[in-house]
Protein backbone atom coordinates (compact mmCIF):
# COMPACT_ATOMS: atom_id res chain seq x y z
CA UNK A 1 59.76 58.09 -19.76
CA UNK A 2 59.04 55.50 -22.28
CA UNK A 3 55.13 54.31 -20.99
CA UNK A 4 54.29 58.09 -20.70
CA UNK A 5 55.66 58.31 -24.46
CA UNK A 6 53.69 54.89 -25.35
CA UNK A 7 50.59 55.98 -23.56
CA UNK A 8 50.91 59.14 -25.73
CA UNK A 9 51.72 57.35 -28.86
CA UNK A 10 48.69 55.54 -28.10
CA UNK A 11 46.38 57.94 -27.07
CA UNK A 12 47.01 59.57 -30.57
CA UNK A 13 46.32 56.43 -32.79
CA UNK A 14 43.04 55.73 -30.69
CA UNK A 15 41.68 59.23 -31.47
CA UNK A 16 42.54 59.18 -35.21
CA UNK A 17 41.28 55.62 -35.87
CA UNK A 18 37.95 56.50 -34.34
CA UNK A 19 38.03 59.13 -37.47
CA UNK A 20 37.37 56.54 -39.91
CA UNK A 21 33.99 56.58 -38.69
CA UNK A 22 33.37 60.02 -40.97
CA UNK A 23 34.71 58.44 -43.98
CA UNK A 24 33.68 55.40 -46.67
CA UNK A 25 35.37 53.77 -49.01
CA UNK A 26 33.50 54.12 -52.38
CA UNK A 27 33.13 50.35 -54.09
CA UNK A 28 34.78 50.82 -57.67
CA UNK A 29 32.15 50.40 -60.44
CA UNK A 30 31.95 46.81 -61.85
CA UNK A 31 33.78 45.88 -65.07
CA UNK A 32 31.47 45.15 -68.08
CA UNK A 33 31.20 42.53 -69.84
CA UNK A 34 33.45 41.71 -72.62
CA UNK A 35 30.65 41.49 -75.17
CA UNK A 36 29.36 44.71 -74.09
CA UNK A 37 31.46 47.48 -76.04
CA UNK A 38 32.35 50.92 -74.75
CA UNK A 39 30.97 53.69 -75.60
CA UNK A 40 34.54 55.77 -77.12
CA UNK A 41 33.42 59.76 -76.57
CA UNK A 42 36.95 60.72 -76.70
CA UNK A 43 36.68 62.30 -73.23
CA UNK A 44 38.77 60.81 -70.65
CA UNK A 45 37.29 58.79 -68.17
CA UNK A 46 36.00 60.48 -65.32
CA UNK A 47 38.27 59.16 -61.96
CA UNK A 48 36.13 58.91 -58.52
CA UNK A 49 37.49 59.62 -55.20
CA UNK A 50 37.99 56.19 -53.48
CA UNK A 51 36.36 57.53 -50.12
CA UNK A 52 33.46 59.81 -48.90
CA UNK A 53 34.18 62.31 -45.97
CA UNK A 54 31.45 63.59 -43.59
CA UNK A 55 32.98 66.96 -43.50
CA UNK A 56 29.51 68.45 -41.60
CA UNK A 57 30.74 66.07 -38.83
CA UNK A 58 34.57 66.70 -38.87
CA UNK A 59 33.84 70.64 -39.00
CA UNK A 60 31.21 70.41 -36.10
CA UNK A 61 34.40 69.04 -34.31
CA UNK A 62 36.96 71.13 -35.39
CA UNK A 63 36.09 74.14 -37.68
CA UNK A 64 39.80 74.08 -38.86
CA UNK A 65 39.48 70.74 -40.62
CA UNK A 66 39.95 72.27 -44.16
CA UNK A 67 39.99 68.39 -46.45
CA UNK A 68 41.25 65.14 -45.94
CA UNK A 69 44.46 63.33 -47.17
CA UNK A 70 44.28 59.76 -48.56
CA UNK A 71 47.57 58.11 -50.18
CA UNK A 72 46.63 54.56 -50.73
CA UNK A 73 50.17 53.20 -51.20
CA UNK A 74 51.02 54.24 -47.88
CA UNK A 75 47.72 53.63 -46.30
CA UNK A 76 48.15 57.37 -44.66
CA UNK A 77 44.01 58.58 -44.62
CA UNK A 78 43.66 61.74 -41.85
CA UNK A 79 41.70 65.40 -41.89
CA UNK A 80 43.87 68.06 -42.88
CA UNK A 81 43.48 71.00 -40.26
CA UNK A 82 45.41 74.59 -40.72
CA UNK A 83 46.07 77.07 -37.52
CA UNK A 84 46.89 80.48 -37.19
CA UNK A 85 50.35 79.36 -37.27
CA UNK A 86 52.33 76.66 -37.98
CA UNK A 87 53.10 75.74 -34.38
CA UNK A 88 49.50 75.49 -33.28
CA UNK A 89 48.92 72.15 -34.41
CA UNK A 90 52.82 70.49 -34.12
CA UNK A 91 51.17 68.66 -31.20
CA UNK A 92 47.87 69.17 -30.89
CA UNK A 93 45.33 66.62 -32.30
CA UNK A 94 42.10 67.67 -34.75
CA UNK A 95 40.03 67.16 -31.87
CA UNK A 96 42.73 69.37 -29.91
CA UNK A 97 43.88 67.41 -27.52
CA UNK A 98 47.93 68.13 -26.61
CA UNK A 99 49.76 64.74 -27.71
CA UNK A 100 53.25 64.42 -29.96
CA UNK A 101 51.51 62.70 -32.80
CA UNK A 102 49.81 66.47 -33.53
CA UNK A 103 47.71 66.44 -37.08
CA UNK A 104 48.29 67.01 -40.51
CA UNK A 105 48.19 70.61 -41.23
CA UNK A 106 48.80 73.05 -44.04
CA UNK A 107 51.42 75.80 -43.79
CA UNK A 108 49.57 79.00 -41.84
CA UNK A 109 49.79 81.03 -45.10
CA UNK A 110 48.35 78.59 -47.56
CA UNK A 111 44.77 79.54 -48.50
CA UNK A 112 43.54 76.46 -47.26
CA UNK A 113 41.65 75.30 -50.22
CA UNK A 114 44.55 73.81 -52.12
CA UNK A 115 43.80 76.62 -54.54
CA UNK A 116 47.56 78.05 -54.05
CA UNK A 117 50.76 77.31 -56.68
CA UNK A 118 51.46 75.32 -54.18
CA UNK A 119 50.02 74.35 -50.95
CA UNK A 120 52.54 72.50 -47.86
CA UNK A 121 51.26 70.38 -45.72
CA UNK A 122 53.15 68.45 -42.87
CA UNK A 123 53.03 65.55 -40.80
CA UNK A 124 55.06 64.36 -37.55
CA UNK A 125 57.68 61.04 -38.70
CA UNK A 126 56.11 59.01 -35.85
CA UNK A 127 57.82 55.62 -34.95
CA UNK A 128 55.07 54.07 -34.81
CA UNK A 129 54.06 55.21 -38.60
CA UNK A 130 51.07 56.79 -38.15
CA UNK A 131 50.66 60.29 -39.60
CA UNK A 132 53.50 60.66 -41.97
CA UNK A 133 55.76 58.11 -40.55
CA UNK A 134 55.28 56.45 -43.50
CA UNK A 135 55.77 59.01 -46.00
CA UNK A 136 59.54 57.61 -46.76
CA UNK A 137 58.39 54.55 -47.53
CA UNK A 138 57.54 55.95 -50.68
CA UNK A 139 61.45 55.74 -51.34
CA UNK A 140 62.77 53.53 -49.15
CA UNK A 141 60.75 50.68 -50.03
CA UNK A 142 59.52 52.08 -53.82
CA UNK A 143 56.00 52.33 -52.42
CA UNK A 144 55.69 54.41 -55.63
CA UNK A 145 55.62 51.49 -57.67
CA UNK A 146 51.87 50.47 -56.22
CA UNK A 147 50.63 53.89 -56.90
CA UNK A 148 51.82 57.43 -58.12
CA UNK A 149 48.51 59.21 -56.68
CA UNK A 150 47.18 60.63 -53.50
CA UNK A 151 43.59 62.44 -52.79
CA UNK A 152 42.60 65.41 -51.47
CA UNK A 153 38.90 65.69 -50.20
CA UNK A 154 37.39 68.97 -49.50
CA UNK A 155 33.94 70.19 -48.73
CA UNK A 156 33.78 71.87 -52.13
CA UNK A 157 35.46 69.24 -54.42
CA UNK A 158 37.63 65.95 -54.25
CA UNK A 159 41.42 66.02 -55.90
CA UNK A 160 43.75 64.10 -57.18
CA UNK A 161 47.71 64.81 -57.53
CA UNK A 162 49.86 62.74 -59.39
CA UNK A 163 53.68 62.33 -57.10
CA UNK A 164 56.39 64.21 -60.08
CA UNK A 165 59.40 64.39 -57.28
CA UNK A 166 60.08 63.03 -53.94
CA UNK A 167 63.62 63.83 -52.17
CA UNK A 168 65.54 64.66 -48.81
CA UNK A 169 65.94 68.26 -48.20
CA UNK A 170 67.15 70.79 -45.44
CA UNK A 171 64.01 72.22 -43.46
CA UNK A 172 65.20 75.73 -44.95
CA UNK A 173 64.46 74.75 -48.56
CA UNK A 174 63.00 76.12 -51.79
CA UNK A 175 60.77 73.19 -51.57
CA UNK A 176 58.81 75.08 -49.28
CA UNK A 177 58.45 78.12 -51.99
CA UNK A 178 55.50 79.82 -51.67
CA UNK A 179 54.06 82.15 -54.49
CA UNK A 180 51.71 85.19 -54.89
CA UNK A 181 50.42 83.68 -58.10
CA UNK A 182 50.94 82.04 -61.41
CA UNK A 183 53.93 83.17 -63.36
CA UNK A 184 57.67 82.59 -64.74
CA UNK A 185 58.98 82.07 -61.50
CA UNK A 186 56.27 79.20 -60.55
CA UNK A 187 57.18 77.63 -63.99
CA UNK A 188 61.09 77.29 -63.16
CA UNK A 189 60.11 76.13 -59.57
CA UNK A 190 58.49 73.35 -61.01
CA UNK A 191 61.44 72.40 -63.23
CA UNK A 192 63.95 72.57 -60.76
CA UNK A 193 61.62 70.29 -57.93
CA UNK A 194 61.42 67.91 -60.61
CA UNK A 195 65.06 67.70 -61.15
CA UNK A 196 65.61 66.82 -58.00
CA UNK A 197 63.66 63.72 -57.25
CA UNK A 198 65.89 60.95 -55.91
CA UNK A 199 62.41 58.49 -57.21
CA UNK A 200 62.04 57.64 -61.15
CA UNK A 201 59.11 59.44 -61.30
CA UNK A 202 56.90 60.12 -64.71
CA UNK A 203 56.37 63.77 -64.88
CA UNK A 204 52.75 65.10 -65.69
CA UNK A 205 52.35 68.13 -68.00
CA UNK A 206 52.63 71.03 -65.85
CA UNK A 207 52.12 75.12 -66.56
CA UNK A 208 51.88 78.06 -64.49
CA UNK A 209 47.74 77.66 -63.25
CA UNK A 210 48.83 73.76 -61.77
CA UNK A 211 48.91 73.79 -58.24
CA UNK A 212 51.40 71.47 -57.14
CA UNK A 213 51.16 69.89 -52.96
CA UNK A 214 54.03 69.68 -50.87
CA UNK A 215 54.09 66.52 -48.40
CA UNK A 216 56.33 67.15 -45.76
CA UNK A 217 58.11 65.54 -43.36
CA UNK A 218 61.04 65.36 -40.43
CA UNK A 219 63.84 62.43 -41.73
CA UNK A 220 64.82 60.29 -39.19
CA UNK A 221 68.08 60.71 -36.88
CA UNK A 222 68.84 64.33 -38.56
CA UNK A 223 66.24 67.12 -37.22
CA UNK A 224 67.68 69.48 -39.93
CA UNK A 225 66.78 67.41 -42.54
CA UNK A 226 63.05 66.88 -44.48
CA UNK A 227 61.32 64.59 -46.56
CA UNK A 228 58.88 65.88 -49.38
CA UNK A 229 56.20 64.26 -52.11
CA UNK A 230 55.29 66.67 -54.56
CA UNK A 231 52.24 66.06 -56.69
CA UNK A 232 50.25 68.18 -58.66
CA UNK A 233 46.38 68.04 -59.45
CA UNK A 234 45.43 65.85 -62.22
């Protein structure tokens, strides 16, 4: 019934928020003055995660918590777990706890260190738009005009993807390619997802060692039909 679905709903939003406890938001360096000139090394500037992760914490937890996720335009910021398959955490929370809202989770046969040609991960449309309820927002309300990045935090290293496509799909798709390595066939995969953004994205330089994320999602009203952001590390 609709209060055991709210109580649910809730249940799931409580647990998460009392996750941001493991994380800080990293104050961005002060400007300098305008009489102070830069120093011009002709390396790029270096670009700092905007949060810190207690991953010692989140791991003493849940041993399965392989990053954390952070898209500022959306203001979508969970732990990314992965299971032995994909089913294990549909709807069960990091803490693993059985409720609808389940976690963020890459694919079963991902490495799990975001190390793959490309890595999927995937998130529950919830109505109440926590996990990646508001991942269409993105499109529907050009959310990608505030920001074209997203963050991935990991024990070993923090990274950042720049969004090159974002589009409906079936949930049998080539989105959800998955490769044994670098290659021709990675190369005209990244072509052909880039083709098919319905969003005016700018498109990075890409080659065959990028590794490219997969943000995926269930569209609303149609259970046969997804919603992915791709991005690939920058």
């Amino acid at each position: 019934n609709l209060i055991k679905i709210f109580l649910s709903y809730k249940e799931g939003t409580d647990e998460y928020n009392e996750l941001r406890q493991y994380t800080a938001v990293v104050s961005p360096e002060p400007e300098k003055p305008v009489d102070e000139p830069e120093e011009n090394t002709g390396e790029p500037e270096p670009v700092t995660a905007p949060l810190t992760v207690d991953f010692a914490s989140l791991q003493a937890i849940n041993p399965d918590v392989k990053g954390w996720l952070y898209i500022e335009a959306l203001d979508i910021s969970y732990p990314i777990v992965q299971g032995a398959d994909n089913d294990e955490y549909l709807h069960t929370t990091y803490e693993g706890k059985n409720n609808y809202a389940g976690s963020i989770f890459v694919d079963y046969q991902n490495s799990g260190d975001f190390s793959d040609c490309n890595t999927i991960i995937y998130g529950h449309n919830m109505k109440n738009l926590s996990m990646f309820g508001k991942l269409k927002q993105f499109k529907e309300q050009e959310k990608y005009k505030d920001s074209v990045y997203f963050w991935i935090l990991t024990p070993e290293g923090d990274y950042r993807y720049q969004a090159f496509s974002a589009f409906y799909t079936d949930a049998v798709s080539d989105a959800y390619t998955l490769f044994s390595g670098p290659g021709e066939t990675f190369v005209q995969y990244q072509t052909d997802m880039t083709r098919r953004s319905e969003v005016p994205l700018e498109v990075p330089a890409m080659d065959e060692d990028s590794k490219i994320v997969t943000l995926s999602t269930c569209a609303a009203r149609d259970s046969s039909r997804r919603f992915v952001i791709q991005g690939v590390r920058v």
